[in-house]
N, C-alpha and C. Protein backbone atom coordinates (compact mmCIF):
# COMPACT_ATOMS: atom_id res chain seq x y z
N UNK A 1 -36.09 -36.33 14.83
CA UNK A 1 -34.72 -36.30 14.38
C UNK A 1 -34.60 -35.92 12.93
N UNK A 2 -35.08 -36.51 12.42
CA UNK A 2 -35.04 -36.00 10.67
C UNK A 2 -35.73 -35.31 10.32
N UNK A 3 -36.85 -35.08 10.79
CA UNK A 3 -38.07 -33.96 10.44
C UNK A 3 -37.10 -32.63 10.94
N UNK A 4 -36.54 -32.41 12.17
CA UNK A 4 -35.98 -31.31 12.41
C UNK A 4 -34.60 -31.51 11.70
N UNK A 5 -33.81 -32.16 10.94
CA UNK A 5 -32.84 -32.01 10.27
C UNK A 5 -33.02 -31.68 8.70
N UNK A 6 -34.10 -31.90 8.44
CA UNK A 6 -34.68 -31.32 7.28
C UNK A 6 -35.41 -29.87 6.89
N UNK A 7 -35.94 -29.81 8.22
CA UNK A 7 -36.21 -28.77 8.27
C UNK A 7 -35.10 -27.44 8.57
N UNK A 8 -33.87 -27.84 8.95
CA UNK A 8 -32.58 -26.97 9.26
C UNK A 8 -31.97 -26.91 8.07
N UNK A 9 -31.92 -28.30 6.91
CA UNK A 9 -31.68 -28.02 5.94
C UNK A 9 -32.56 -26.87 5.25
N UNK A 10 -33.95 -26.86 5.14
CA UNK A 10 -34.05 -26.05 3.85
C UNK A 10 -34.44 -24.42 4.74
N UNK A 11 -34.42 -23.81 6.05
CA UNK A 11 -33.89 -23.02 6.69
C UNK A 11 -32.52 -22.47 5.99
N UNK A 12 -31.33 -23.57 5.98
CA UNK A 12 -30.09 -23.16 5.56
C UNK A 12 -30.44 -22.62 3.70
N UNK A 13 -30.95 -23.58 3.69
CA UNK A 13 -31.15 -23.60 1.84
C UNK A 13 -32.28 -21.89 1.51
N UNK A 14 -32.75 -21.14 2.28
CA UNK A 14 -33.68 -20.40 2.07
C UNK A 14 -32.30 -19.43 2.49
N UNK A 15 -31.71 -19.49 3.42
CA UNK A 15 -30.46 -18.29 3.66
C UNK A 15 -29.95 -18.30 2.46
N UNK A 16 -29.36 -19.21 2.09
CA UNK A 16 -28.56 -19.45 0.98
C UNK A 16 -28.97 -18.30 -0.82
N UNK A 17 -30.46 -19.12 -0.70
CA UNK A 17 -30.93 -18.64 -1.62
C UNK A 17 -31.36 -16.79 -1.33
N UNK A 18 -31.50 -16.13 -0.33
CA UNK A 18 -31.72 -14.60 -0.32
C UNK A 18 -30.30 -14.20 -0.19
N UNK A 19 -29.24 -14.31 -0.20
CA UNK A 19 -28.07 -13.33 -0.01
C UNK A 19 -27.87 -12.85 -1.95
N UNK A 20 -27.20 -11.71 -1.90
CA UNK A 20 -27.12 -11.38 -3.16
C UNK A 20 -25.55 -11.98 -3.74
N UNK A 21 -25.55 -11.90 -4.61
CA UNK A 21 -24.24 -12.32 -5.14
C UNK A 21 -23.57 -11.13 -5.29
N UNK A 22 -22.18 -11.23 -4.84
CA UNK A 22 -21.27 -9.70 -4.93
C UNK A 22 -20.96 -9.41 -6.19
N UNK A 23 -21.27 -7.88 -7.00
CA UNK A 23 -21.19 -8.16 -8.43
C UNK A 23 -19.52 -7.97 -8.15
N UNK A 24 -18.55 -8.71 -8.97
CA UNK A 24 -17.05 -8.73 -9.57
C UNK A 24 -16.91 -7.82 -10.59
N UNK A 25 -15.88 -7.04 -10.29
CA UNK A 25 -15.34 -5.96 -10.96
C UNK A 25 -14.04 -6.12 -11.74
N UNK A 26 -14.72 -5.85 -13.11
CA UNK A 26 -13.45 -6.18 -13.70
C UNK A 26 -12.14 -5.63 -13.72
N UNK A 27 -11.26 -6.40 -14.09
CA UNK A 27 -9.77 -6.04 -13.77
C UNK A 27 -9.76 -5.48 -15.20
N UNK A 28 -8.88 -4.11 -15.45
CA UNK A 28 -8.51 -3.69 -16.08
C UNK A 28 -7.09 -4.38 -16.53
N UNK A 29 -6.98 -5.01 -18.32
CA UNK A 29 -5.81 -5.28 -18.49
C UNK A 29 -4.85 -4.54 -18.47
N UNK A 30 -3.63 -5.19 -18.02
CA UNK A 30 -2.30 -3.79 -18.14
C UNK A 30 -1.28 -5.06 -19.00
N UNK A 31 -0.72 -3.52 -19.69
CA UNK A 31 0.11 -4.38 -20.84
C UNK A 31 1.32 -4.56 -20.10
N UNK A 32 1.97 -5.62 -20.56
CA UNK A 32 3.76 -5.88 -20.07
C UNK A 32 4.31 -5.80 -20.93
N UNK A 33 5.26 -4.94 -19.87
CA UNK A 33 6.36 -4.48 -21.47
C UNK A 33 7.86 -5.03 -21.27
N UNK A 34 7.65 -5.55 -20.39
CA UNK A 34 8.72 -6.39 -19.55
C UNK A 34 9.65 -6.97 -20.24
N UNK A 35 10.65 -6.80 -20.86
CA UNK A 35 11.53 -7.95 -22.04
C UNK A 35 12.62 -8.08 -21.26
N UNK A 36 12.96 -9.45 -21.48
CA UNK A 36 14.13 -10.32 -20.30
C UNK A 36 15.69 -9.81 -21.34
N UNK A 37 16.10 -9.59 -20.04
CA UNK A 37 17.21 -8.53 -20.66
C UNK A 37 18.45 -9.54 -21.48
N UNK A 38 18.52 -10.82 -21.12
CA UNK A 38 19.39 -11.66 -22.36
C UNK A 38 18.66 -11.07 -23.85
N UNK A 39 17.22 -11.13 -24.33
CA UNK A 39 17.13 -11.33 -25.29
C UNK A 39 17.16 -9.50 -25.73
N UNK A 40 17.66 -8.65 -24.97
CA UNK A 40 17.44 -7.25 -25.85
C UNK A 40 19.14 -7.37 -26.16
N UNK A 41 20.01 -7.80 -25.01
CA UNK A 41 21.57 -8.13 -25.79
C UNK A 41 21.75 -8.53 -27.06
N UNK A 42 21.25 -10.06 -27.31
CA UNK A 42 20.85 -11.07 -28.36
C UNK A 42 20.16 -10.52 -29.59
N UNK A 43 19.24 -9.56 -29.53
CA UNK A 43 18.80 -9.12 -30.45
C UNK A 43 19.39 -7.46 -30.93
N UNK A 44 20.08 -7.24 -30.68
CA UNK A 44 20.88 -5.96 -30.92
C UNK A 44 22.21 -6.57 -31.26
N UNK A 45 22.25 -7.51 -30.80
CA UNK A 45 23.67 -8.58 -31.61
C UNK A 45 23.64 -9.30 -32.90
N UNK A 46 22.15 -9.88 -33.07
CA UNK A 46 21.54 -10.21 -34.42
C UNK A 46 21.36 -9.30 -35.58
N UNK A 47 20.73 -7.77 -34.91
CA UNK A 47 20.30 -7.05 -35.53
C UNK A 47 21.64 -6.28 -36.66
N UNK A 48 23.58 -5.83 -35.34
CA UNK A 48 24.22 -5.92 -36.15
C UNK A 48 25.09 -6.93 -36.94
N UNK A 49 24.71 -7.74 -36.66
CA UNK A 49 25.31 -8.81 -37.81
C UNK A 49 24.37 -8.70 -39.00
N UNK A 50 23.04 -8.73 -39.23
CA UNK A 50 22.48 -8.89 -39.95
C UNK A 50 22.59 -7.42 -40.92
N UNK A 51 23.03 -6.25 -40.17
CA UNK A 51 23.13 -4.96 -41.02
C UNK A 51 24.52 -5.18 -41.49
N UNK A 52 25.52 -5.73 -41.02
CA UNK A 52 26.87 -5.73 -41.49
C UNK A 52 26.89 -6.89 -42.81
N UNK A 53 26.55 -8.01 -42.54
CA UNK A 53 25.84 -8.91 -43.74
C UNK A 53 25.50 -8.17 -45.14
N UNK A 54 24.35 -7.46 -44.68
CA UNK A 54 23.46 -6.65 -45.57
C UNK A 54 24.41 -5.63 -46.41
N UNK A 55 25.12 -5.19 -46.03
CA UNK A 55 25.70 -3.89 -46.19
C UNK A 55 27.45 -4.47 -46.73
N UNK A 56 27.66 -5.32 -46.71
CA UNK A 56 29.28 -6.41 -47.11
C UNK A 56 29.94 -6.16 -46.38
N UNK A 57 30.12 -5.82 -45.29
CA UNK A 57 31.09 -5.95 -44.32
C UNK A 57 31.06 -6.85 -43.54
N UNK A 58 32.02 -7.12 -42.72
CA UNK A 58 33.09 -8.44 -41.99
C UNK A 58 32.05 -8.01 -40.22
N UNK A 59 31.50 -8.86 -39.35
CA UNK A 59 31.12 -8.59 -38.09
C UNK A 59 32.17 -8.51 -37.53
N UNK A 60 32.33 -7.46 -37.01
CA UNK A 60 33.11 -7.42 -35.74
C UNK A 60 33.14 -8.20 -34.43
N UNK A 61 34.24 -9.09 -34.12
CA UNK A 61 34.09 -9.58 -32.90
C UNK A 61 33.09 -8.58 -31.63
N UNK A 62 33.49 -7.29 -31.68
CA UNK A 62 33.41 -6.59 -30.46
C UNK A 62 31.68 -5.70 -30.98
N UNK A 63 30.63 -6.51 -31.46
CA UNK A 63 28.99 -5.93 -31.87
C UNK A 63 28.39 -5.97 -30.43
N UNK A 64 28.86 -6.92 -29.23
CA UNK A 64 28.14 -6.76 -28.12
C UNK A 64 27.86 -5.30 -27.49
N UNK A 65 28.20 -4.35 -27.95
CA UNK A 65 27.91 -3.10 -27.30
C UNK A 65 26.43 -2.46 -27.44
């Protein structure tokens, strides 16, 4: 009973040990250019307040464009 369960173990353990390991291929990074569209509003809204500031003029209610 254990002599042959030991012996199935290192049977298994000798499979184990000859298979090759699959070489892994690296993933090429890819850039994201992805920008969440609240913050390109938000920042083109900042951007003219901050030029109208700069420059002495009054923001216009209507910069959301």
């Amino acid at each position: 009973g254990e002599k042959s369960h030991q012996s199935l173990r290192w049977a298994v353990r000798d499979q184990l040990l000859q298979k090759d390991v699959p070489v892994k291929r690296k993933s090429v990074p890819r850039v994201n250019n992805y920008v969440v569209p609240t913050s390109k509003k938000r920042s083109a809204l900042r951007w003219n307040i901050r030029y109208s500031l700069a420059n002495g003029l009054q923001p216009s209610r209507d910069l959301e464009d």
